[in-house]
Protein backbone atom coordinates (compact mmCIF):
# COMPACT_ATOMS: atom_id res chain seq x y z
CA UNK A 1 -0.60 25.47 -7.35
CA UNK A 2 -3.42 28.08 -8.47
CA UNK A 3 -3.88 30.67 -6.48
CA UNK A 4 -7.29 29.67 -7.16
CA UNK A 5 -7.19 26.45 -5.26
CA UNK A 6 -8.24 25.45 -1.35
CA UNK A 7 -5.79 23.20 0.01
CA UNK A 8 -7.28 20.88 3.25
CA UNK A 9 -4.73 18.71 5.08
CA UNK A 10 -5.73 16.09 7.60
CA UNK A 11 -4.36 13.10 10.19
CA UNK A 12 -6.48 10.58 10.68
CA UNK A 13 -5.70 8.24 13.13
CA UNK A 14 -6.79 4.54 12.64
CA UNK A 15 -5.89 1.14 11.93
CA UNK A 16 -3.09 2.17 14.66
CA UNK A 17 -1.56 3.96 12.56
CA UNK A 18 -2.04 7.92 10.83
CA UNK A 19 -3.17 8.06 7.89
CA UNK A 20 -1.84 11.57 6.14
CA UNK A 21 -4.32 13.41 3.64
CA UNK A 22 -3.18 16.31 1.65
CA UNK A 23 -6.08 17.55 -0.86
CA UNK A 24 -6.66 20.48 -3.44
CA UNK A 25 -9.59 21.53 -5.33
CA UNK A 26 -11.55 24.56 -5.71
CA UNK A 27 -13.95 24.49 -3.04
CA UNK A 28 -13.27 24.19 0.48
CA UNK A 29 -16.58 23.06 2.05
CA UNK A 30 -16.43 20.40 -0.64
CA UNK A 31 -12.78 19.20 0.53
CA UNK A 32 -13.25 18.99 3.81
CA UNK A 33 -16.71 17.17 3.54
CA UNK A 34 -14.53 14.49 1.75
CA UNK A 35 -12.22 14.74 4.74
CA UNK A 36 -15.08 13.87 6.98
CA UNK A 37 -16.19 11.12 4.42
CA UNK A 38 -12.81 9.80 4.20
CA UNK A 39 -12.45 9.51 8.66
CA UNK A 40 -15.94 7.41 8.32
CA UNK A 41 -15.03 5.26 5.75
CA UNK A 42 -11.57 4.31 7.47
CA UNK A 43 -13.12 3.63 10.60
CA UNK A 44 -15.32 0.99 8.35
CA UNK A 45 -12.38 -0.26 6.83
CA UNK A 46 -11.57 -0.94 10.69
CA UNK A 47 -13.90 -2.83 11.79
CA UNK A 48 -14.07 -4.99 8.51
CA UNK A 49 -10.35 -5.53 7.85
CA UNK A 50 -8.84 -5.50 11.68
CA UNK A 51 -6.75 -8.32 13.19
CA UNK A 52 -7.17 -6.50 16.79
CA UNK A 53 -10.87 -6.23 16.92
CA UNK A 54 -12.20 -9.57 18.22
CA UNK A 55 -15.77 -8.11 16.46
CA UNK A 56 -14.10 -7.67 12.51
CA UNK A 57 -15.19 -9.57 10.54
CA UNK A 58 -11.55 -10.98 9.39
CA UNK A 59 -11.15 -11.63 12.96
CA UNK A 60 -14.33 -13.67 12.97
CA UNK A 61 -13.16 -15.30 9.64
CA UNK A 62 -9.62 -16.19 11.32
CA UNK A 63 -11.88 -17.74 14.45
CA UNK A 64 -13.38 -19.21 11.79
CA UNK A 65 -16.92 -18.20 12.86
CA UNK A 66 -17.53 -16.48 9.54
CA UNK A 67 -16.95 -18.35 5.81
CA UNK A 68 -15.84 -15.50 3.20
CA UNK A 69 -19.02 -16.53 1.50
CA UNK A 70 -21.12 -14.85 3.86
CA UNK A 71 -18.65 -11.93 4.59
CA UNK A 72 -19.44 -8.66 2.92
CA UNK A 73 -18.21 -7.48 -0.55
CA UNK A 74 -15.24 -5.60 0.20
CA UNK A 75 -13.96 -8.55 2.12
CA UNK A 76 -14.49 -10.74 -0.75
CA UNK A 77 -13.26 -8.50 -3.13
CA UNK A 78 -10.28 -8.55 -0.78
CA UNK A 79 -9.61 -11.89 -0.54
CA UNK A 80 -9.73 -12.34 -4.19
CA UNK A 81 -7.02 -9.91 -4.74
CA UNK A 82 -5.15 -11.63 -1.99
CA UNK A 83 -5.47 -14.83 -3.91
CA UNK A 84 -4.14 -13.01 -6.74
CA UNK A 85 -0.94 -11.10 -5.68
CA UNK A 86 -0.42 -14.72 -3.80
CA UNK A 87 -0.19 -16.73 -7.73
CA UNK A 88 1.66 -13.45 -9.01
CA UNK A 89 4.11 -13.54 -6.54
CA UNK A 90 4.50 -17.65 -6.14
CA UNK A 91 3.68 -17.53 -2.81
CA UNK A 92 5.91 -14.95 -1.23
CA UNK A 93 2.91 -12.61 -0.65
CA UNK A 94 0.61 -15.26 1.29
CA UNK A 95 -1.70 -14.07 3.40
CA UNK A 96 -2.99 -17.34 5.02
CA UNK A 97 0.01 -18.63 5.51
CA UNK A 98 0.84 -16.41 9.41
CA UNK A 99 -0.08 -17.18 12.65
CA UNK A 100 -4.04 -17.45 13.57
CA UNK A 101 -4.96 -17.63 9.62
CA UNK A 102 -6.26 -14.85 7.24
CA UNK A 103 -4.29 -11.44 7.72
CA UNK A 104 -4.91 -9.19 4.53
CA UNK A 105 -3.02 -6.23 6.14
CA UNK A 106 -0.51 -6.50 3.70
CA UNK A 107 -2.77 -5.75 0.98
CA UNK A 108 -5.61 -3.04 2.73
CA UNK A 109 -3.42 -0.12 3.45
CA UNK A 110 -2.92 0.34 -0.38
CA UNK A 111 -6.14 -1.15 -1.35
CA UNK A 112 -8.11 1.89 1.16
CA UNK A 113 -5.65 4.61 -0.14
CA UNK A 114 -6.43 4.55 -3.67
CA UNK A 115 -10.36 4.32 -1.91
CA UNK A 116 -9.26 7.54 -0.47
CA UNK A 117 -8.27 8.98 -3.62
CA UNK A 118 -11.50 8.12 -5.49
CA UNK A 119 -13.56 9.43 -2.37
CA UNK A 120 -11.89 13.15 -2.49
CA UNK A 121 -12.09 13.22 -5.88
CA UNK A 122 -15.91 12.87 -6.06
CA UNK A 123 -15.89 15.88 -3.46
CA UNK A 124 -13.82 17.74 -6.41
CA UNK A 125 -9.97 17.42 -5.46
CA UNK A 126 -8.44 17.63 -8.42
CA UNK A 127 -4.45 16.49 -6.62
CA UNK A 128 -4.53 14.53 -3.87
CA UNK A 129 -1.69 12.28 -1.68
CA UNK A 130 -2.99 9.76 0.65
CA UNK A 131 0.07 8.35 2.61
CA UNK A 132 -1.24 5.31 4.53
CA UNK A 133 2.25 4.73 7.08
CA UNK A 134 4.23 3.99 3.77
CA UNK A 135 1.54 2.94 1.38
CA UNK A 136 0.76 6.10 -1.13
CA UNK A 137 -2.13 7.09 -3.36
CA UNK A 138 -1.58 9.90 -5.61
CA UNK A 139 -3.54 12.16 -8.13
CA UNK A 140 -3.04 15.12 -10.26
CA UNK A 141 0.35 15.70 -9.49
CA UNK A 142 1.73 18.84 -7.66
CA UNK A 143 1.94 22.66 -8.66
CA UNK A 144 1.60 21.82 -12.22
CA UNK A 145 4.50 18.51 -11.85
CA UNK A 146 4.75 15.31 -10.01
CA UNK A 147 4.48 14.82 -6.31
CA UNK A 148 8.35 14.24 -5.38
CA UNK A 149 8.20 11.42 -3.00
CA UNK A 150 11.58 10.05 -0.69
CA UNK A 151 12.51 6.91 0.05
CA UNK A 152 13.99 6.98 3.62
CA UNK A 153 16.96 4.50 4.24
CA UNK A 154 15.54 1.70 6.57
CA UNK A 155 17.93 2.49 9.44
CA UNK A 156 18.39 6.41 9.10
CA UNK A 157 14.91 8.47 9.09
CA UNK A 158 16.63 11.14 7.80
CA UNK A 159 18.02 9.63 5.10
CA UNK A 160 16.51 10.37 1.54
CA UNK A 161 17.84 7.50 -0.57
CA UNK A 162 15.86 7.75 -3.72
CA UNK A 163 13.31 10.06 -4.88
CA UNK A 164 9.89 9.46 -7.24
CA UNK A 165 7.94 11.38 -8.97
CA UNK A 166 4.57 10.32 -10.05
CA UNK A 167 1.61 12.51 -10.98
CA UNK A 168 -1.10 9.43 -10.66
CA UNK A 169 -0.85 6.05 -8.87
CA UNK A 170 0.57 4.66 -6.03
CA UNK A 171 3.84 3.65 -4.24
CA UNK A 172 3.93 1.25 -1.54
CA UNK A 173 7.24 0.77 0.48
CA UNK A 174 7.73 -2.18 2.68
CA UNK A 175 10.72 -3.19 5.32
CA UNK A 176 12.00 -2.70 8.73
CA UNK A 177 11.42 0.52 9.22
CA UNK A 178 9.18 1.46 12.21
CA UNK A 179 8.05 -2.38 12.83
CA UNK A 180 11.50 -4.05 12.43
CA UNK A 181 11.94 -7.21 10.80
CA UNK A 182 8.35 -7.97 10.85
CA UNK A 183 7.76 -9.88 7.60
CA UNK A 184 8.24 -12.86 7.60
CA UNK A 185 8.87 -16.21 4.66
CA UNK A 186 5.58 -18.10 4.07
CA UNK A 187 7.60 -21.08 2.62
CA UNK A 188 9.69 -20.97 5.83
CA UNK A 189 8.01 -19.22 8.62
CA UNK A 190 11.01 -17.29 9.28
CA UNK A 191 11.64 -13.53 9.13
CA UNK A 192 11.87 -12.78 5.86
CA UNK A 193 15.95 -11.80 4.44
CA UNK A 194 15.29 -11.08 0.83
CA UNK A 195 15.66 -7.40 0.63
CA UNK A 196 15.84 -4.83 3.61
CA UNK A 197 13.23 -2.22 2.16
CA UNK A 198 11.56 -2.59 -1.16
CA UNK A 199 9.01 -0.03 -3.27
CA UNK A 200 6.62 -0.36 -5.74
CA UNK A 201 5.35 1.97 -7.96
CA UNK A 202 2.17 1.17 -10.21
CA UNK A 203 -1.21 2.15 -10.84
CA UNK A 204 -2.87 0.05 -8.38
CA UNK A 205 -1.77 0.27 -4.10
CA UNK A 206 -3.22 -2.75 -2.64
CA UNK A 207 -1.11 -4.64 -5.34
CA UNK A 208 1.92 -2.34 -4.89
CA UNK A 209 2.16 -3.04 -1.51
CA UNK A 210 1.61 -6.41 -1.86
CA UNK A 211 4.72 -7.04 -3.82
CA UNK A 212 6.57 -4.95 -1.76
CA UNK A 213 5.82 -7.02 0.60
CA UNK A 214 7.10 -9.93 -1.09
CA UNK A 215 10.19 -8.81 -2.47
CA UNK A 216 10.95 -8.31 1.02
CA UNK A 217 10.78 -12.35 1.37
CA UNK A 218 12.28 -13.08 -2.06
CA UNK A 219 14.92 -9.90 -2.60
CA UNK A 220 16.31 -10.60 -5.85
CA UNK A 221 14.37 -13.79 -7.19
CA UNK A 222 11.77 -11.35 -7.06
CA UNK A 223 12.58 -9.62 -10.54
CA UNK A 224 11.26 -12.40 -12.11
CA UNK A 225 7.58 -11.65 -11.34
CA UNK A 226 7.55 -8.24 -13.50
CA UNK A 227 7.63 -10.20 -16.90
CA UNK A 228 4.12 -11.42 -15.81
CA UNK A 229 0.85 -9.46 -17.55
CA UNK A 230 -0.30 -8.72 -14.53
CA UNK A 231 2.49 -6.53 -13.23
CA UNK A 232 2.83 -4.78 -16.58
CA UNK A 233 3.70 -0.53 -15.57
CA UNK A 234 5.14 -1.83 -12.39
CA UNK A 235 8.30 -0.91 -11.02
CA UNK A 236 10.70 -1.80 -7.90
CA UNK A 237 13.36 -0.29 -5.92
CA UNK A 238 15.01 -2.24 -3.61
CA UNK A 239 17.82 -2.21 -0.94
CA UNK A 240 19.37 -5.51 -0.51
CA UNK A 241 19.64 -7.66 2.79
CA UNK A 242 23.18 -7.76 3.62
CA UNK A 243 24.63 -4.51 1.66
CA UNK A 244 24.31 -1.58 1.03
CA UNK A 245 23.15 -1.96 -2.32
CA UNK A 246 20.17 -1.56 -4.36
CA UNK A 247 18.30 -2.48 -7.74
CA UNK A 248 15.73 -1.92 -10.18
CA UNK A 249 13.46 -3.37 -11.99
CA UNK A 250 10.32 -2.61 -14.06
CA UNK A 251 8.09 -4.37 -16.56
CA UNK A 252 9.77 -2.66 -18.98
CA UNK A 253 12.85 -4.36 -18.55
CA UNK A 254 11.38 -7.41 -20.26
CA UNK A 255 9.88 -5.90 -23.46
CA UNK A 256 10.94 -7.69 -26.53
């Protein structure tokens, strides 16, 4: 990195969770006012998006005090997306379909961290990584390459089992991990046994990590999906359920 550059780090702790923010551009005072723009606008993201706060409005939505009509625009815009990860996907990325209704978590951490991204850069970062517990936004790469991120095998944290490097755009990573077998099969209600950890790189993160998310229901059936439009520049990693195996895919794979 230039010698030239400021470099401002920050936690932020929200959405019970910390969100990690490492940021470069050439003035300081302009990085860390995005910092302090960045803590505001997650805390908003909070009270619009949580599942814990009986006052969100997705909690008022799930009570079903509120109609998405009348919610605001980022919840719309939201639930739209939602809708559309949940046709790309067949149905294995289904938000309404868990207990007590609407629950776009699986969608906002990426969604806010590409936010993130666009927020620092209008305070001049020119490379940023927003790492959102497992959901990543990247810009600009790092000291004139790619930020080099690991993959950590789902039962050994200090396991690197794969490595990507990506100068822009986002990887999402979903599986048992810190939350265990959390995810469950919207066709079945079950925990989910596709796949025991699955990434997603593309360009955008709310999308990522939605189909990270559902490769975690549908493991290998899964590949299927990156022949659609929508996915094209998508790609997956995946370990499978019951061995220690893994495999690839991207929309490349399906180019004539």
């Amino acid at each position: 990195m230039s010698l030239d550059r400021s470099r401002v780090t920050a936690e932020i702790e929200v959405w019970g969770t910390i969100v990690w923010v490492d940021s470069y551009g050439p003035d300081l005072f302009a990085l860390e006012a995005g910092i302090a723009e960045l803590r505001n606008y997650y805390d908003y993201i909070d009270i619009v998006f949580s599942t814990y706060k009986s006052g969100s409005e997705v909690s008022q939505i799930r009570r079903g005090e509120l109609k998405i009509e009348s919610a605001n625009d980022d919840l719309q815009y939201v639930w739209q997306e939602c809708f559309a990860a949940r046709e790309i996907t067949d149905g294995a990325f289904d938000p309404w379909c868990v207990e007590g209704g609407f629950d776009p978590s699986g969608y906002v951490k990426g969604w806010a961290a590409d936010r993130g991204v666009e927020i620092m850069k209008r305070h001049g970062a020119t490379n940023v990584q927003i790492n959102a517990a497992g959901d990543i936004s990247l810009t600009g790469g790092f000291d004139g390459g790619p930020w080099s991120i690991g993959i950590r095998h789902p039962e050994d944290a200090h396991t690197i089992v794969k490595v990507i490097d990506l100068v822009d755009g986002a990887i999402a990573t979903s599986g048992t991990y810190e939350q265990g077998a959390h995810i469950r099969d919207p066709h079945t209600g079950l925990i989910a046994i596709g796949a025991r950890s699955a990434t997603v790189v593309g360009p955008d993160g709310g999308l990522a990590e939605a189909i990270a998310t559902a490769l975690i229901v549908e493991g290998r059936d899964g590949a299927r999906w990156f022949q659609k439009p929508e996915l094209k520049g998508y790609y997956a990693w995946v370990i499978d359920r019951h061995e220690d195996t893994s495999w690839e895919i991207t929309s490349d794979s399906f180019a004539p």
